[in-house]
Protein backbone atom coordinates (compact mmCIF):
# COMPACT_ATOMS: atom_id res chain seq x y z
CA UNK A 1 -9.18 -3.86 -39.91
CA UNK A 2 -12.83 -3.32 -39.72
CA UNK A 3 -14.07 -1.95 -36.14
CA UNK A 4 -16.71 0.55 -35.66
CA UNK A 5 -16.10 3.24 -33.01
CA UNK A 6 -18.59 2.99 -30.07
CA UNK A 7 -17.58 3.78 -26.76
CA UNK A 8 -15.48 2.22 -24.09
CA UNK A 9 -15.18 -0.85 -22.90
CA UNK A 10 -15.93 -1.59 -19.17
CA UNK A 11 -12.99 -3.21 -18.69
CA UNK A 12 -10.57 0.02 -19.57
CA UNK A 13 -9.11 1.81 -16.52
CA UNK A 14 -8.24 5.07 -17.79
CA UNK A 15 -5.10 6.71 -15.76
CA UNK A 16 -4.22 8.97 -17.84
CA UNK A 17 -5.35 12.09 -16.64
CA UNK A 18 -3.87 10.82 -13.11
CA UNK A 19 -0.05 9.77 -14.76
CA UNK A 20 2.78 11.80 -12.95
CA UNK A 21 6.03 10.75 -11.77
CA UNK A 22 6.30 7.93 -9.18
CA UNK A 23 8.34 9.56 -6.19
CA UNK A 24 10.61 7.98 -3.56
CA UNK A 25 14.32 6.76 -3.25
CA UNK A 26 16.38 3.77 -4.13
CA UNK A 27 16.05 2.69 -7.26
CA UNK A 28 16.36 4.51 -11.05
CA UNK A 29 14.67 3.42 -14.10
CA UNK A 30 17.70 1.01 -14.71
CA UNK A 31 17.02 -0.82 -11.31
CA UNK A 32 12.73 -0.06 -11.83
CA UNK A 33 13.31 -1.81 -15.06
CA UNK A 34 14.96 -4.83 -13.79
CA UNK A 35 13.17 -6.07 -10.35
CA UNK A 36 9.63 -5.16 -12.72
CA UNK A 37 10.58 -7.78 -15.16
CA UNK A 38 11.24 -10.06 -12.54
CA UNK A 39 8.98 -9.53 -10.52
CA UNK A 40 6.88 -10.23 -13.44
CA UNK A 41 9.38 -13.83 -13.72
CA UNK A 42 8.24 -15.06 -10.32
CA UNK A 43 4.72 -13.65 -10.15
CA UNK A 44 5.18 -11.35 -6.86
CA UNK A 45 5.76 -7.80 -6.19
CA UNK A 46 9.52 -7.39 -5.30
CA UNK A 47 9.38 -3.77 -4.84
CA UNK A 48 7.92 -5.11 -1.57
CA UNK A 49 9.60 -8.23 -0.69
CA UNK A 50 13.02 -6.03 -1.65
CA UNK A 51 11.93 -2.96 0.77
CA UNK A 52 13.11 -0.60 -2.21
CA UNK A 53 11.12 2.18 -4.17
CA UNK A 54 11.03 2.84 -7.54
CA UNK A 55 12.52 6.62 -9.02
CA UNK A 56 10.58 7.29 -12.31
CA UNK A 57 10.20 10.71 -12.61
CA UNK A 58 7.95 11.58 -15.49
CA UNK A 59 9.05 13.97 -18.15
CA UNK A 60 5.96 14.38 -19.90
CA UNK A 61 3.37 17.52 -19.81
CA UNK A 62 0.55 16.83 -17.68
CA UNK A 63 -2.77 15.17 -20.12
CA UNK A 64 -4.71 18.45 -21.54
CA UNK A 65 -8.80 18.21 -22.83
CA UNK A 66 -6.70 18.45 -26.14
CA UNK A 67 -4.48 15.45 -25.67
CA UNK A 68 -7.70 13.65 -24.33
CA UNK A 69 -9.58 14.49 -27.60
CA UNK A 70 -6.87 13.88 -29.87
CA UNK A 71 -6.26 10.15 -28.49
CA UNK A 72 -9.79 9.67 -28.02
CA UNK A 73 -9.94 7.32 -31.25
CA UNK A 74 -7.12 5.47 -30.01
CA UNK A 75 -8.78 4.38 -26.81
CA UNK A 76 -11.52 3.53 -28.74
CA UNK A 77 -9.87 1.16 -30.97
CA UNK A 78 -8.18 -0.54 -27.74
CA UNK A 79 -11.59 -0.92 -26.15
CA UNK A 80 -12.74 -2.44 -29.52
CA UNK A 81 -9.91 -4.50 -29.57
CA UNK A 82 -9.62 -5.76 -26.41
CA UNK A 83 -13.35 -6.62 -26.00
CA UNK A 84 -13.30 -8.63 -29.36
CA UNK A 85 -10.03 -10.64 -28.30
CA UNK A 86 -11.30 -11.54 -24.86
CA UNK A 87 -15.22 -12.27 -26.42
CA UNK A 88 -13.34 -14.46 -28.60
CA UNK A 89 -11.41 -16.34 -25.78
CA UNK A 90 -14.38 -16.21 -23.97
CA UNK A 91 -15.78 -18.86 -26.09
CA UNK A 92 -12.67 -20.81 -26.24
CA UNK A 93 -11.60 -21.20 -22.67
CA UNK A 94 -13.80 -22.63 -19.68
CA UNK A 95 -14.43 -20.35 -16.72
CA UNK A 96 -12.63 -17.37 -18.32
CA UNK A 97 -12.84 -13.70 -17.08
CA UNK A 98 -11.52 -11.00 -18.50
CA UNK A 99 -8.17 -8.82 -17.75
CA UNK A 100 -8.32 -5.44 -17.39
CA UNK A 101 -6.84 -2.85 -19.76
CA UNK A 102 -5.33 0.49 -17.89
CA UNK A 103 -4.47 3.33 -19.99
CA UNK A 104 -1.79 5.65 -18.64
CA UNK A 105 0.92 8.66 -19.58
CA UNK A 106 4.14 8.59 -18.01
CA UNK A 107 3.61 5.97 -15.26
CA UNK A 108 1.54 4.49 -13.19
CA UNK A 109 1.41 1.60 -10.19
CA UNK A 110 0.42 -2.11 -10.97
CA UNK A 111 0.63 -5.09 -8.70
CA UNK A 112 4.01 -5.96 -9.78
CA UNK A 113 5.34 -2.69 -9.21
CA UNK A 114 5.58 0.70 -11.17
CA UNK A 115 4.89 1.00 -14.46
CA UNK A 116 6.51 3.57 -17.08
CA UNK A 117 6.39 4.48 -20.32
CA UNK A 118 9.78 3.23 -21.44
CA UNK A 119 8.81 0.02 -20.20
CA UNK A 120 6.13 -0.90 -22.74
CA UNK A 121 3.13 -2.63 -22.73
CA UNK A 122 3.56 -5.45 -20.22
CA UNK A 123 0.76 -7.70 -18.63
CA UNK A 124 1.09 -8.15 -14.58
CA UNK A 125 -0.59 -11.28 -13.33
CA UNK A 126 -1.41 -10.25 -9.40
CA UNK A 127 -4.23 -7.61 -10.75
CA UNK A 128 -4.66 -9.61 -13.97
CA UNK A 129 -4.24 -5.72 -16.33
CA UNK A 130 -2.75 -5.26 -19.06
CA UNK A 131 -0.86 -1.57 -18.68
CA UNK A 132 -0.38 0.43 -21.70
CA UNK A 133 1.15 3.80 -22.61
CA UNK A 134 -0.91 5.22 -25.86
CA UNK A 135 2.31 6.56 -27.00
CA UNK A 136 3.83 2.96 -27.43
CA UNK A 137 1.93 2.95 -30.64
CA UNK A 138 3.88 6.03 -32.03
CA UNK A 139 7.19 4.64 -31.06
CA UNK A 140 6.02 0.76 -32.79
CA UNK A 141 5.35 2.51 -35.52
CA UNK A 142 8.37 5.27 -35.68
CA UNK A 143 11.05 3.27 -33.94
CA UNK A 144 10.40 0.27 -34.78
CA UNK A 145 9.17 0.80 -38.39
CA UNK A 146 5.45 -1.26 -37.57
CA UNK A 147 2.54 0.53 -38.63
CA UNK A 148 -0.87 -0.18 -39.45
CA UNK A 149 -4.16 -0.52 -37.04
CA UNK A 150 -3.66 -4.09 -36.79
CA UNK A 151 0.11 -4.30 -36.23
CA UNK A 152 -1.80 -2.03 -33.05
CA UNK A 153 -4.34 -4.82 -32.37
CA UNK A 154 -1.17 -7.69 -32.12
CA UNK A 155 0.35 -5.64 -29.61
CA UNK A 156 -3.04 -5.77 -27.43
CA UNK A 157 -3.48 -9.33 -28.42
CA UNK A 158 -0.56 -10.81 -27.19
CA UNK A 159 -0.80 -9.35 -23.92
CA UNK A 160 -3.99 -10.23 -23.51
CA UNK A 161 -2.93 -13.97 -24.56
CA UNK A 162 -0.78 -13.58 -21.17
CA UNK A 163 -3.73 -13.52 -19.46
CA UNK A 164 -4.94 -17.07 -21.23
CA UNK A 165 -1.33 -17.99 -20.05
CA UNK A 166 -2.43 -17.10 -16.04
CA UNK A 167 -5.96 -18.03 -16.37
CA UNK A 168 -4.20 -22.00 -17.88
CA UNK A 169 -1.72 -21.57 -14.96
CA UNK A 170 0.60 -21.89 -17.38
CA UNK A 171 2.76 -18.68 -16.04
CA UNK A 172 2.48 -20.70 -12.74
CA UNK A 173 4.29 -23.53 -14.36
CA UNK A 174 6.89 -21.35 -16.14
CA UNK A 175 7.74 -19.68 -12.89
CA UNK A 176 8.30 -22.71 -11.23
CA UNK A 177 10.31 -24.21 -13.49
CA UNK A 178 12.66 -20.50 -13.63
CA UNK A 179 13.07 -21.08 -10.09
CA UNK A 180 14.05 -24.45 -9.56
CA UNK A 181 16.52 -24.20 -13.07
CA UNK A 182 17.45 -20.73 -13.63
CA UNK A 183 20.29 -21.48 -16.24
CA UNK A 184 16.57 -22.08 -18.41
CA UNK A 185 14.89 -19.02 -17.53
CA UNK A 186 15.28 -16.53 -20.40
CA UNK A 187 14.42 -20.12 -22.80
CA UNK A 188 11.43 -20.63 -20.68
CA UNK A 189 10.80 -16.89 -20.82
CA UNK A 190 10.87 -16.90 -24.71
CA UNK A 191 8.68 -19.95 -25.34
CA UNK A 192 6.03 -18.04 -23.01
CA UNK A 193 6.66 -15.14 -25.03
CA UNK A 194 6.18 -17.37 -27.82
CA UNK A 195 2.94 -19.22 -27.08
CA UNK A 196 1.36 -15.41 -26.77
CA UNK A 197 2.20 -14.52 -30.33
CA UNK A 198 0.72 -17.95 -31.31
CA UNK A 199 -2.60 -17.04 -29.21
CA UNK A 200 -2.51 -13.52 -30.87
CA UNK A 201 -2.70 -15.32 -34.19
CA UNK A 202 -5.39 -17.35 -32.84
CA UNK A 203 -7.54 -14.32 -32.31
CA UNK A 204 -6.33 -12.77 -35.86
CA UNK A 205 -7.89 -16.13 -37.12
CA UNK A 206 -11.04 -15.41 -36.03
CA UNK A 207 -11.30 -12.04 -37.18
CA UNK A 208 -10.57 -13.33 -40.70
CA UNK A 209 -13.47 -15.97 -40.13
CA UNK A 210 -16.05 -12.73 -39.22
CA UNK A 211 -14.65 -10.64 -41.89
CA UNK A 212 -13.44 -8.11 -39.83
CA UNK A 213 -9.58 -8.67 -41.26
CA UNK A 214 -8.75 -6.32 -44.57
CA UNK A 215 -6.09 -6.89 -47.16
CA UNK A 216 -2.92 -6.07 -45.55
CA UNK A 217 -3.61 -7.13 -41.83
CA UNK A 218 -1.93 -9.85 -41.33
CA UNK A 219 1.26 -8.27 -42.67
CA UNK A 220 0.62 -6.28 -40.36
CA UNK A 221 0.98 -7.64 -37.15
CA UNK A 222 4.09 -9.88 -39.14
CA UNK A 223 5.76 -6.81 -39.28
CA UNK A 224 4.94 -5.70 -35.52
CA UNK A 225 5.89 -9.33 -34.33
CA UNK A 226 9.29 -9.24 -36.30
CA UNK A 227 10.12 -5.60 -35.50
CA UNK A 228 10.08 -6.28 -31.55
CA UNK A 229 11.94 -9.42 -31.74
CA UNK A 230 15.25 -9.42 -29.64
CA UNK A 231 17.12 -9.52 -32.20
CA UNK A 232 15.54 -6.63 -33.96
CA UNK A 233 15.65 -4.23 -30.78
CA UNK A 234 19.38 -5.57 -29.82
CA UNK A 235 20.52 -4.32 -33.18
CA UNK A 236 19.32 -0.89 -33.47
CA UNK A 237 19.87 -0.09 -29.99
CA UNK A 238 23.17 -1.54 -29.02
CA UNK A 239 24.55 -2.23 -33.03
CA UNK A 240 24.64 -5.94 -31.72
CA UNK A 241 23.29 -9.34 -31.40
CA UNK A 242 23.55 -11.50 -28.25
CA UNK A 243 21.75 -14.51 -28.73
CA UNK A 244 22.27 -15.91 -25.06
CA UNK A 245 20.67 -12.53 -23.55
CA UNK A 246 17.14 -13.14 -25.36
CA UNK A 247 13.92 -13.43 -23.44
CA UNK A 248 11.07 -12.66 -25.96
CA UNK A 249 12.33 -14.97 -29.18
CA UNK A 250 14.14 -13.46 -32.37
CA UNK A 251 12.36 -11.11 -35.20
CA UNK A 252 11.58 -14.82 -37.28
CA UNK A 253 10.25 -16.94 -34.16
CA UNK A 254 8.07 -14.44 -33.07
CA UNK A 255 6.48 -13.90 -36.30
CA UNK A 256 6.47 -17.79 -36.70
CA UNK A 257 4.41 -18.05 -33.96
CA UNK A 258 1.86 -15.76 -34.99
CA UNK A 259 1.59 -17.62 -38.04
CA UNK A 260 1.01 -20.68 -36.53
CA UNK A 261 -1.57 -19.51 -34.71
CA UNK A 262 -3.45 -17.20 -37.38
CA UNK A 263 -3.27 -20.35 -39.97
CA UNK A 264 -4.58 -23.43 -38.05
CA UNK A 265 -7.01 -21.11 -35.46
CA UNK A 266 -6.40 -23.54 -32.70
CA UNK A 267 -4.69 -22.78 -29.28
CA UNK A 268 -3.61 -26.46 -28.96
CA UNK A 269 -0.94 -25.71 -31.77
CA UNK A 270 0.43 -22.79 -29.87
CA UNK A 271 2.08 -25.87 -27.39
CA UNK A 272 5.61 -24.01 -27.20
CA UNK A 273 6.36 -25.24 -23.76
């Protein structure tokens, strides 16, 4: 991927320096886990409606200059990507604004709750961030066997398409339709999942019209979309595949998707719902 280093983006919220464990009592990072994703389901903080506080002690060493130097290309290439994804919606959606990116180590707060590392990337609609943990990228590429600066700039992509999904109200409509059929809601939850590889691909189109996509790229982010489908993660951490327990799409939808989206360049084929 061609990108030229130059600064930060004003829309990165860099917590890193600040990341330490989140104290209190009640719930574990099985529990934190949980009531974040669905919190994250029905748009609404239910660390608050619930009364109950997270436990996610950090484990990490607190951010040195060093570590700051050392990732400092990183959070360059996330401000470069991030900017050129939402510039790109920008000119593609009416009335948009952009989301926020926040950088952090360990974990952090968002408006659907507490954030942590083990969590991943996620995107929280009530502050409209994106929340990322710069190690994420080690793991994609170490765990999960995805490497490559634009199997990188998927990751940011599709959360960022999230944000198309809020700014549509088309996480509105999603929610609703959880709540008033909840046999549906890890299908609904996979076809939104779905729809934001698709708009990732959208955004990969465009690069390849401005020349900014190199030989390689697209295999890329085919390789980070397969390697963190459900049935991908199910099977190297559990040795098993169940099928009824998915909520992002399988290793071949997911990278379908992005396909779909990265060949035709147009959001109104990335109609999953």
């Amino acid at each position: 991927m061609r990108w030229t280093p130059g600064g930060r983006s004003p829309n990165l919220e860099d917590r890193r320096s600040t990341g330490g464990g989140i104290g209190g009592r009640g719930l574990g990072i099985g529990g934190t886990v949980v009531v974040l994703a669905l919190s994250l389901i029905f748009g609404r903080n239910l660390f608050t409606d619930l009364g109950v506080e997270p436990t996610l002690g950090a484990t990490g060493a607190p951010m040195t200059a060093a570590d700051s130097a050392a990732e400092e290309p990183q959070v360059q290439f996330v401000s470069f990507v991030m900017d050129d994804v939402q510039n790109t919606w920008a000119k593609i959606l009416p009335n948009f604004h952009p989301a926020r990116v926040v950088l952090f180590r360990n974990s952090t707060d968002s408006g659907c709750g507490p954030a942590q590392s083990a969590m991943g990337p996620f995107y929280c609609p009530l502050d409209e961030r994106v929340y990322l943990d710069l190690g994420f990228f080690e793991e994609l590429e170490k765990r999960f066997g995805a490497s490559g600066d634009f199997a990188r700039a998927y990751v940011i992509a599709h959360e960022l398409g999230h944000h198309i999904q809020h700014l549509t109200g088309t996480d509105a409509r999603v929610r609703q339709g959880q709540e008033s059929n909840p046999s549906a809601a890890n299908e609904l939850s996979i076809r939104l999942e779905l729809q934001a590889d698709c708009y990732a691909g959208v955004w990969a189109h465009s690069t390849d019209q401005r020349r900014i996509l190199q030989q390689g790229d697209v295999d890329e982010a085919l390789g980070a979309a397969s390697a963190v489908g459900d049935d991908r993660i199910q099977k190297q951490t559990t040795g098993r595949v169940n099928v009824d327990s998915f909520t992002h799409g399988s290793a071949a939808q997911r990278s379908q998707s992005f396909k779909r989206g990265f060949e035709s360049g147009d959001p109104r084929n990335c109609n999953t719902l």
